[in-house]
N, C-alpha and C. Protein backbone atom coordinates (compact mmCIF):
# COMPACT_ATOMS: atom_id res chain seq x y z
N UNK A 1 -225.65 -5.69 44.22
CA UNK A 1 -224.67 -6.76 44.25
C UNK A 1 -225.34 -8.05 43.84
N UNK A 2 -224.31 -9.40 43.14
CA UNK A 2 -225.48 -9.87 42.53
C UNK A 2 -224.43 -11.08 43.26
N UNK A 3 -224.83 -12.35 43.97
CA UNK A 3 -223.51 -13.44 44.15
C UNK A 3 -223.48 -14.25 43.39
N UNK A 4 -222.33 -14.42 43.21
CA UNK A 4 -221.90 -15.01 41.94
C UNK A 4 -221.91 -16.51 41.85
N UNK A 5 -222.03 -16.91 41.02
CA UNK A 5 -222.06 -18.98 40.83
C UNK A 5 -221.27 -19.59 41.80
N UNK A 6 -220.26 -18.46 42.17
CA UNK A 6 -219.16 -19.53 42.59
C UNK A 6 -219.55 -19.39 43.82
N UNK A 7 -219.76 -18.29 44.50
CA UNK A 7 -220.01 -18.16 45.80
C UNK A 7 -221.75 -18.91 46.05
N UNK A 8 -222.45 -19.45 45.27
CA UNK A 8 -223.57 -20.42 45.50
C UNK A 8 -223.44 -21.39 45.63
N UNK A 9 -222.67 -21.90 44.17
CA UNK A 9 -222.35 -23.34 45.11
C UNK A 9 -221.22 -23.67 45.43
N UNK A 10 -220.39 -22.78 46.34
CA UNK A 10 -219.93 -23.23 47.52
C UNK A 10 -220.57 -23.09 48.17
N UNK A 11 -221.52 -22.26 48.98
CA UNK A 11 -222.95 -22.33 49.57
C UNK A 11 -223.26 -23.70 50.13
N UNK A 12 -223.64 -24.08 48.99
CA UNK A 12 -224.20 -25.35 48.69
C UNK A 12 -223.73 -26.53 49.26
N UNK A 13 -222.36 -26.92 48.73
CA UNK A 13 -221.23 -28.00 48.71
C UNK A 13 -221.15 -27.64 50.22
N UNK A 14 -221.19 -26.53 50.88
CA UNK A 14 -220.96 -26.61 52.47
C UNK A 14 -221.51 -26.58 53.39
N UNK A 15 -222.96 -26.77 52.31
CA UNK A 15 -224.30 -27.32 53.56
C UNK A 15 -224.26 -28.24 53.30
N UNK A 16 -223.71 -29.21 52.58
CA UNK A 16 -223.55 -30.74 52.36
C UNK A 16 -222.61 -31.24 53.56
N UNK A 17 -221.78 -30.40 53.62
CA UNK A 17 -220.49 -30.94 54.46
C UNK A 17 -220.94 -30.90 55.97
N UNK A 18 -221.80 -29.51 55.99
CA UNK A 18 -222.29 -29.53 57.81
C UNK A 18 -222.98 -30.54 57.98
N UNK A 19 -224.34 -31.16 56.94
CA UNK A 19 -225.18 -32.12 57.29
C UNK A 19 -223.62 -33.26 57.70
N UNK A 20 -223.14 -33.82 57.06
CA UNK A 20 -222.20 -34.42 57.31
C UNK A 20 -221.49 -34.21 58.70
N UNK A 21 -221.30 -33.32 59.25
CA UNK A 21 -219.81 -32.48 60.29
C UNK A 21 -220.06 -33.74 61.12
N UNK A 22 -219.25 -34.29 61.24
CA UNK A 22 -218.45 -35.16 61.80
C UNK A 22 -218.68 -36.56 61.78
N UNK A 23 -218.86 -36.49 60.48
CA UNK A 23 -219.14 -37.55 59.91
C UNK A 23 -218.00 -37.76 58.66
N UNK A 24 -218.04 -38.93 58.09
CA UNK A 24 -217.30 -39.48 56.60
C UNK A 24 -217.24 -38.12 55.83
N UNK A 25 -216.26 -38.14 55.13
CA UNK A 25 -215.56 -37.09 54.35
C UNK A 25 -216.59 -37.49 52.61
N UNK A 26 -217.19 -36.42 52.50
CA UNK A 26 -218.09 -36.40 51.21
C UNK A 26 -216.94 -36.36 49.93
N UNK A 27 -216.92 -37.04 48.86
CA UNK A 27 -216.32 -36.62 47.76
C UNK A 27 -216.88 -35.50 46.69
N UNK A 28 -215.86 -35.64 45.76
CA UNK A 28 -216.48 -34.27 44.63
C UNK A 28 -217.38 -34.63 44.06
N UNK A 29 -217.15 -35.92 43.72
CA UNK A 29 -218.33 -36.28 43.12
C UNK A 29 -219.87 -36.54 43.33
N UNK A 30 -219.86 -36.99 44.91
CA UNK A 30 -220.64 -37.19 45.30
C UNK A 30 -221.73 -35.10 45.17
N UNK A 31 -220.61 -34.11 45.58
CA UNK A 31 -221.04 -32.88 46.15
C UNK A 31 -222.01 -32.43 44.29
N UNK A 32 -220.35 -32.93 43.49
CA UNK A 32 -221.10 -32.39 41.86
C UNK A 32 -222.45 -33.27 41.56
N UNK A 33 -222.79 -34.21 42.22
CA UNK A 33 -224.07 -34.74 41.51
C UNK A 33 -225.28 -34.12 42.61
N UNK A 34 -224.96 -34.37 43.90
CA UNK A 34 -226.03 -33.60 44.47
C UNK A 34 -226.50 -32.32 44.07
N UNK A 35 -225.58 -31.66 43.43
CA UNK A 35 -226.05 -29.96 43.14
C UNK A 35 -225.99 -29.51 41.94
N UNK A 36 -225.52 -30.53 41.12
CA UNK A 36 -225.43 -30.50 39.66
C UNK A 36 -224.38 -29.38 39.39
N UNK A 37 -223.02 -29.22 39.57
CA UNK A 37 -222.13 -28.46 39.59
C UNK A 37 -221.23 -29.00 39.08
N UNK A 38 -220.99 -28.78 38.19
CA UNK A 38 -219.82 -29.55 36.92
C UNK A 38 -218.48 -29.59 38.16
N UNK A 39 -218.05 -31.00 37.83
CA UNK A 39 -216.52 -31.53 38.26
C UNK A 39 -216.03 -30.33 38.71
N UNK A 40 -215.27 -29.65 37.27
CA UNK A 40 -214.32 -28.89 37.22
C UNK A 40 -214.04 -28.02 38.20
N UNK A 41 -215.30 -27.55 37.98
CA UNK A 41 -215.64 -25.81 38.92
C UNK A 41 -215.67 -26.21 40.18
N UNK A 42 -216.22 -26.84 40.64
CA UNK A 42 -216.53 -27.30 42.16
C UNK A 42 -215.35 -27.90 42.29
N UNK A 43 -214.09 -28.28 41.85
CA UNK A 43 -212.76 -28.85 42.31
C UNK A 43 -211.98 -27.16 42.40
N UNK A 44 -212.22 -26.29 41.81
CA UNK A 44 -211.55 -25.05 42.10
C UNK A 44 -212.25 -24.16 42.57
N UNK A 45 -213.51 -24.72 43.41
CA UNK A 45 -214.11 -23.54 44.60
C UNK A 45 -214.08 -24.54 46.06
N UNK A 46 -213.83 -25.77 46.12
CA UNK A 46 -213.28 -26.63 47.12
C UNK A 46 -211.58 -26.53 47.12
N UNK A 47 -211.26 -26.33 46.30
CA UNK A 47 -209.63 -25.61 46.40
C UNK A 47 -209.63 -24.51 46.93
N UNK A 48 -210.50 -23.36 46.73
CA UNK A 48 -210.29 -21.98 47.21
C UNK A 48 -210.88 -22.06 48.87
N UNK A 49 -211.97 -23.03 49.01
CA UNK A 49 -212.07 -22.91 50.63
C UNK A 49 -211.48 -23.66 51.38
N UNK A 50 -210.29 -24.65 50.68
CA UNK A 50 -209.40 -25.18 51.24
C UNK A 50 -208.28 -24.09 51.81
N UNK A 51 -207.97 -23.39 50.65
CA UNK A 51 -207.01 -22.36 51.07
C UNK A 51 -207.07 -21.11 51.63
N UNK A 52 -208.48 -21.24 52.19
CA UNK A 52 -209.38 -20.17 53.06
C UNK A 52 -209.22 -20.84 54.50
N UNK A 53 -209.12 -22.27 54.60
CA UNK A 53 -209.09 -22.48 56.12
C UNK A 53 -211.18 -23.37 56.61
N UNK A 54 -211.81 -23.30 55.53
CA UNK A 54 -212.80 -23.55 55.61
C UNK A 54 -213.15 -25.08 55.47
N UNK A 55 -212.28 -25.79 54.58
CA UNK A 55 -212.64 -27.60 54.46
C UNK A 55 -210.85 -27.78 54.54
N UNK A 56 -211.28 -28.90 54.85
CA UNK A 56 -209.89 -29.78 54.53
C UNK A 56 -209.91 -30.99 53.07
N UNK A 57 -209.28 -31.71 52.71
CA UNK A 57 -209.53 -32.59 51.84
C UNK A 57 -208.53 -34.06 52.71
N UNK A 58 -209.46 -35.14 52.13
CA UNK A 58 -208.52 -36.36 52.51
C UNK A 58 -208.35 -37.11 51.49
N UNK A 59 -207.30 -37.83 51.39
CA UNK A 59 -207.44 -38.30 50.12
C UNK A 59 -207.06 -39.85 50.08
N UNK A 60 -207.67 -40.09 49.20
CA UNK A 60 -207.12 -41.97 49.20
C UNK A 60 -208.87 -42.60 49.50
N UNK A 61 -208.77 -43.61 49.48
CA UNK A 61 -210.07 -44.22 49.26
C UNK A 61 -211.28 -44.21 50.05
N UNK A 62 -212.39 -43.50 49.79
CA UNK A 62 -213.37 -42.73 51.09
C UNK A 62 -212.70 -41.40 51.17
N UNK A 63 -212.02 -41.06 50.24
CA UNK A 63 -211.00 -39.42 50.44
C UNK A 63 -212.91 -38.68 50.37
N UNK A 64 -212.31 -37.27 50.55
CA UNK A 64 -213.16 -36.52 50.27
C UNK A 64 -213.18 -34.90 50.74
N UNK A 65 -214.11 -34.68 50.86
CA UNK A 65 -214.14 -33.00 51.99
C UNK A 65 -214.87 -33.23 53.02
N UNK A 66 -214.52 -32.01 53.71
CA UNK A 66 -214.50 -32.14 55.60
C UNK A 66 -214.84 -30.58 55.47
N UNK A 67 -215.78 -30.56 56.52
CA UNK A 67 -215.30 -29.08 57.53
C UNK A 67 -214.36 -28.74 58.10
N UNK A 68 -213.56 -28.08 57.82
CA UNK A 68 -212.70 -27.62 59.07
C UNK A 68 -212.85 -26.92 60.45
N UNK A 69 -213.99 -26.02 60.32
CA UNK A 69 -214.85 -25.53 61.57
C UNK A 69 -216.17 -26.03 61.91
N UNK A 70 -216.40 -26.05 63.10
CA UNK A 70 -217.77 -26.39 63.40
C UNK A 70 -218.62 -25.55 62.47
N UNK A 71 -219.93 -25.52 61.62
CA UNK A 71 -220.72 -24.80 61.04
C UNK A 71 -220.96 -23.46 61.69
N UNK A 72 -221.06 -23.55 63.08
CA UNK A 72 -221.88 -21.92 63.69
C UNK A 72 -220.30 -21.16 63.48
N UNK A 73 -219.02 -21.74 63.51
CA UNK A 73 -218.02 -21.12 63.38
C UNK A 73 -217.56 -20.35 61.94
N UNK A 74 -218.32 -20.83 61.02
CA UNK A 74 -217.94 -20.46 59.63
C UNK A 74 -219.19 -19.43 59.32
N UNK A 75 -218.48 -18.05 59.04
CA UNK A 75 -219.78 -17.10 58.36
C UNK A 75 -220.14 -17.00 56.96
N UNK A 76 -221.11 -16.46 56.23
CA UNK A 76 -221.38 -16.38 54.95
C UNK A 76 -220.54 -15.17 54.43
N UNK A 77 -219.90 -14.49 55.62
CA UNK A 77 -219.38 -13.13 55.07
C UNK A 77 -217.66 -14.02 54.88
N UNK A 78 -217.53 -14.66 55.51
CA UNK A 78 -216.03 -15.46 54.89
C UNK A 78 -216.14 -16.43 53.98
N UNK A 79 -217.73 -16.83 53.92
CA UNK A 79 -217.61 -17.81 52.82
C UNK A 79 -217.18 -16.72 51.30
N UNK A 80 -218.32 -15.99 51.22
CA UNK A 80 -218.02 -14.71 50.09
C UNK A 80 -216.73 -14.22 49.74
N UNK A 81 -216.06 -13.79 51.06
CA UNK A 81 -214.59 -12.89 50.70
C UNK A 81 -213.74 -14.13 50.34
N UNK A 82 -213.98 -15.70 50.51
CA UNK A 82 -213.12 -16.63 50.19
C UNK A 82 -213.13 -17.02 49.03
N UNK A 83 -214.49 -17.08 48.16
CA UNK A 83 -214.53 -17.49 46.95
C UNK A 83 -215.04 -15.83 46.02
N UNK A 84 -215.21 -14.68 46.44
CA UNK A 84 -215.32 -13.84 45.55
C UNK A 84 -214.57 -11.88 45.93
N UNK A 85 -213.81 -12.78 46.84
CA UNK A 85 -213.44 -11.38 47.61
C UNK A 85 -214.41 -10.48 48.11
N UNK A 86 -213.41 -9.15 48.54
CA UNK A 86 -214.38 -7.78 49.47
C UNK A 86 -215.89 -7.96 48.75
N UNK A 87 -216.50 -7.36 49.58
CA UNK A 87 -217.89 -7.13 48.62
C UNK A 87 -217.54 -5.41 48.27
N UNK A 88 -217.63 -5.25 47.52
CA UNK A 88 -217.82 -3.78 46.56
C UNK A 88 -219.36 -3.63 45.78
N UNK A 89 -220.35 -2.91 46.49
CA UNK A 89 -222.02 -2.89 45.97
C UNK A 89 -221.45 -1.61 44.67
N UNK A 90 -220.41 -0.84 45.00
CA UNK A 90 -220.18 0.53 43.21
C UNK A 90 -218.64 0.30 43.71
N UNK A 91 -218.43 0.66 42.07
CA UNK A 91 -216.90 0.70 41.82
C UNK A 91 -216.09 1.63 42.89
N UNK A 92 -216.95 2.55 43.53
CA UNK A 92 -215.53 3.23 44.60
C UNK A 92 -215.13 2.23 45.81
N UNK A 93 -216.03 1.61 45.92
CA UNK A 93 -215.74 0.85 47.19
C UNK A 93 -214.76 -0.06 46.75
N UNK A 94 -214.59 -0.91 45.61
CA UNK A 94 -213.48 -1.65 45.38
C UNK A 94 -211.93 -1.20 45.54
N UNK A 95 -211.31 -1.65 46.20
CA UNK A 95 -209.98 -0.64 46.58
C UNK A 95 -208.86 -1.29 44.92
N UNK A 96 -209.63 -2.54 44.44
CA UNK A 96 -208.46 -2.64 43.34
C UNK A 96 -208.78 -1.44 41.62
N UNK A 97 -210.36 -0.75 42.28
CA UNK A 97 -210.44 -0.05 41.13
C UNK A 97 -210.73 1.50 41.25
N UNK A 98 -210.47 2.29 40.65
CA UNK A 98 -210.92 3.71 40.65
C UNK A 98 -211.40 4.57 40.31
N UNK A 99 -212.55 5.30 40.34
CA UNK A 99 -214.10 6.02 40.24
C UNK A 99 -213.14 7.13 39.47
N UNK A 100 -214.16 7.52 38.45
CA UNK A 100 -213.35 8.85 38.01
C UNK A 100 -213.97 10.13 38.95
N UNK A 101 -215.24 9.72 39.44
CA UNK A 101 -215.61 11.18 40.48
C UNK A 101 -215.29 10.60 41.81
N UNK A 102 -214.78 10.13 42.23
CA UNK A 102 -214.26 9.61 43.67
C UNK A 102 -214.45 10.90 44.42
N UNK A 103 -213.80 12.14 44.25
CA UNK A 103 -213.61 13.36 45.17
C UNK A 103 -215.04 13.72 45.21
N UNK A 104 -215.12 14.42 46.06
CA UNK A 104 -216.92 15.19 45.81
C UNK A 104 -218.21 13.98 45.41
N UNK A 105 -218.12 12.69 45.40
CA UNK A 105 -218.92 11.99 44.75
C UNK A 105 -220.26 12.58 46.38
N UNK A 106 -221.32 12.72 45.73
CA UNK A 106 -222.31 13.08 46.53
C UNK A 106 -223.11 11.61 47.28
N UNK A 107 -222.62 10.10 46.36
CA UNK A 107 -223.42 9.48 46.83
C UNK A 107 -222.14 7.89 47.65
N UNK A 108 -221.19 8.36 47.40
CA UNK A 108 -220.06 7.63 47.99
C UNK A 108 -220.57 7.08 49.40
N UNK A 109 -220.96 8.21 50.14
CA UNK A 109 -220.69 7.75 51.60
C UNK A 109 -222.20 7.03 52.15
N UNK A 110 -223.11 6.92 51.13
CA UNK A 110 -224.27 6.27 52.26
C UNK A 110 -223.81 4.95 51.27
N UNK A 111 -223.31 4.71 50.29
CA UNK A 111 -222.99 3.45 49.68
C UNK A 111 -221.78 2.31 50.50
N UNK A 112 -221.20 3.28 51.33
CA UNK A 112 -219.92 2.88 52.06
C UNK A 112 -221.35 2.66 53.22
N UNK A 113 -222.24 3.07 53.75
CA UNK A 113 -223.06 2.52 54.86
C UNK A 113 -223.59 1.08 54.44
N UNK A 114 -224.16 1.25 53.20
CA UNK A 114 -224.97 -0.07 53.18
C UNK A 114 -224.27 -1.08 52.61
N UNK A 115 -222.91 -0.38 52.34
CA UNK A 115 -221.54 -2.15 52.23
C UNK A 115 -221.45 -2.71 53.38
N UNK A 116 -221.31 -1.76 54.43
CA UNK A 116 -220.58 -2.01 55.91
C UNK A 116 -221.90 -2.93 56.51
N UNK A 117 -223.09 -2.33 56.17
CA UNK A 117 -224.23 -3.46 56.74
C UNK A 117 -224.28 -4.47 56.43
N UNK A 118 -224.36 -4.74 54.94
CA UNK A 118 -224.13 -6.21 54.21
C UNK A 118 -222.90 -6.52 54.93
N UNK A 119 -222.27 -6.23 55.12
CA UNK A 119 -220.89 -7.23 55.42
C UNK A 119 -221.12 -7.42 57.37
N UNK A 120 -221.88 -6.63 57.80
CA UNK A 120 -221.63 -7.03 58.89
C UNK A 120 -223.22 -7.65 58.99
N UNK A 121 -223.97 -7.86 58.40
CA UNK A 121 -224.89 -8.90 58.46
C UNK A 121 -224.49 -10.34 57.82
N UNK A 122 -223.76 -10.64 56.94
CA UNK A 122 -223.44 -11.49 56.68
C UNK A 122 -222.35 -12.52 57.40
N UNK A 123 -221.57 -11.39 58.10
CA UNK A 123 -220.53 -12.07 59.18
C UNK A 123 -221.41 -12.37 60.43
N UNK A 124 -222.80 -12.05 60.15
CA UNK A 124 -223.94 -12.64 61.64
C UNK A 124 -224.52 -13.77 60.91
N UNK A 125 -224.29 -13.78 60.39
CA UNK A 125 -224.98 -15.48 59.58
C UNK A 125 -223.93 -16.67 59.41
N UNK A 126 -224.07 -17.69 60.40
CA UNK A 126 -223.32 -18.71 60.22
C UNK A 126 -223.68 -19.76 59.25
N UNK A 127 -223.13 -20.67 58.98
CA UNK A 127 -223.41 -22.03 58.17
C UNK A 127 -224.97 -22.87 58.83
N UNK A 128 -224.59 -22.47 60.23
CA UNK A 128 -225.83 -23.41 60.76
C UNK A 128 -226.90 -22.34 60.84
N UNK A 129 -226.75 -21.36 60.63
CA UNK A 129 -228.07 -20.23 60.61
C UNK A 129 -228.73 -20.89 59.18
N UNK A 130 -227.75 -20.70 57.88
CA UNK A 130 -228.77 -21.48 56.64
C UNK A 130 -229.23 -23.04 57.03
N UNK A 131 -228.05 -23.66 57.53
CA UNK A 131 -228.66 -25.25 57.71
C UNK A 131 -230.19 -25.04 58.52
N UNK A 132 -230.80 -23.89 59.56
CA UNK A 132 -231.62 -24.17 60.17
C UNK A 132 -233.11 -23.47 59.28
N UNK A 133 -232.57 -22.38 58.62
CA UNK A 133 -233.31 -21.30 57.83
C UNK A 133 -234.24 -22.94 56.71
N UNK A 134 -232.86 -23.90 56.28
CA UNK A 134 -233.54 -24.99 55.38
C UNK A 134 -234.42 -25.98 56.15
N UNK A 135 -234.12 -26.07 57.20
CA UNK A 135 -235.26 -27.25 57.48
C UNK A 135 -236.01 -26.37 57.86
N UNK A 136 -236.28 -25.34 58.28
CA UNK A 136 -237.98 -24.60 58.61
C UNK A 136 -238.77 -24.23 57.71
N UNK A 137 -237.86 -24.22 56.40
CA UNK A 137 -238.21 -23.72 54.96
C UNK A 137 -238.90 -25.20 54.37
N UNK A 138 -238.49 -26.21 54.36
CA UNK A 138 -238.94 -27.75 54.67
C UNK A 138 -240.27 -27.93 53.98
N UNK A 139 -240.69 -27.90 52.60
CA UNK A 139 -242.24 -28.41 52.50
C UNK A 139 -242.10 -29.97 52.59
N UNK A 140 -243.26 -30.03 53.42
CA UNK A 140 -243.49 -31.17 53.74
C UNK A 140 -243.51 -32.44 52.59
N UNK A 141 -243.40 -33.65 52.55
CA UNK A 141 -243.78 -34.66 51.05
C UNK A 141 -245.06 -35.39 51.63
């Protein structure tokens, strides 16, 4: 499985927002220059975790993005299914597509094990698990 741009930097844009949590509402612009994430894209992956339940937006002058949950409340396994859907590691696991050896496939079912791990390790990783993973990671200046 490889994650995709979009699901990075939203990543990203929402470790901006925890440093922030409860603080002033960050704009796009401010998020696209910190991470170098073109306008565009980062206005339609802050749309998609808007409509995930994950930021809010305010708008009007000082507008910007917000958390909607405390950080330890938001997982990396909902950040993913919000901006890239199910995780599917082979085409059988995707339920929108279909394996031509699906029946009898000999290697189906330990692939259905190590989806179910990724996904339930990732729903153990909160926002503030990376916020803390970065400052211990921290080289010094």
């Amino acid at each position: 499985m490889k994650v995709t741009r979009k699901s990075d930097y939203g990543l990203r844009a929402l470790c901006t927002l925890a440093r922030q949590y409860n603080g002033d509402p960050v704009s796009i612009g401010q998020l696209s220059a910190e991470h170098k994430i073109p306008e565009p894209f980062l206005e339609k992956i802050m749309q998609e975790l808007r409509e995930h339940g994950l930021v809010e937006a305010t708008h009007g002058r000082g507008g910007g993005y917000l958390l909607k949950k405390r950080p330890s409340h938001i997982s990396l396994r909902e950040i993913v299914h919000a901006l890239d859907g199910p995780i599917a590691l082979v085409t059988c696991l995707d339920p929108g597509l279909k394996c031509s050896i699906e029946e009898g496939c000999p290697t189906s079912p330990i692939w259905e094990i190590v989806n179910e791990k990724l996904e339930e390790y990732l729903a153990s990783l909160t926002l503030s698990d990376v916020m803390s993973i970065q400052e211990r990671e921290k080289v010094p200046s």
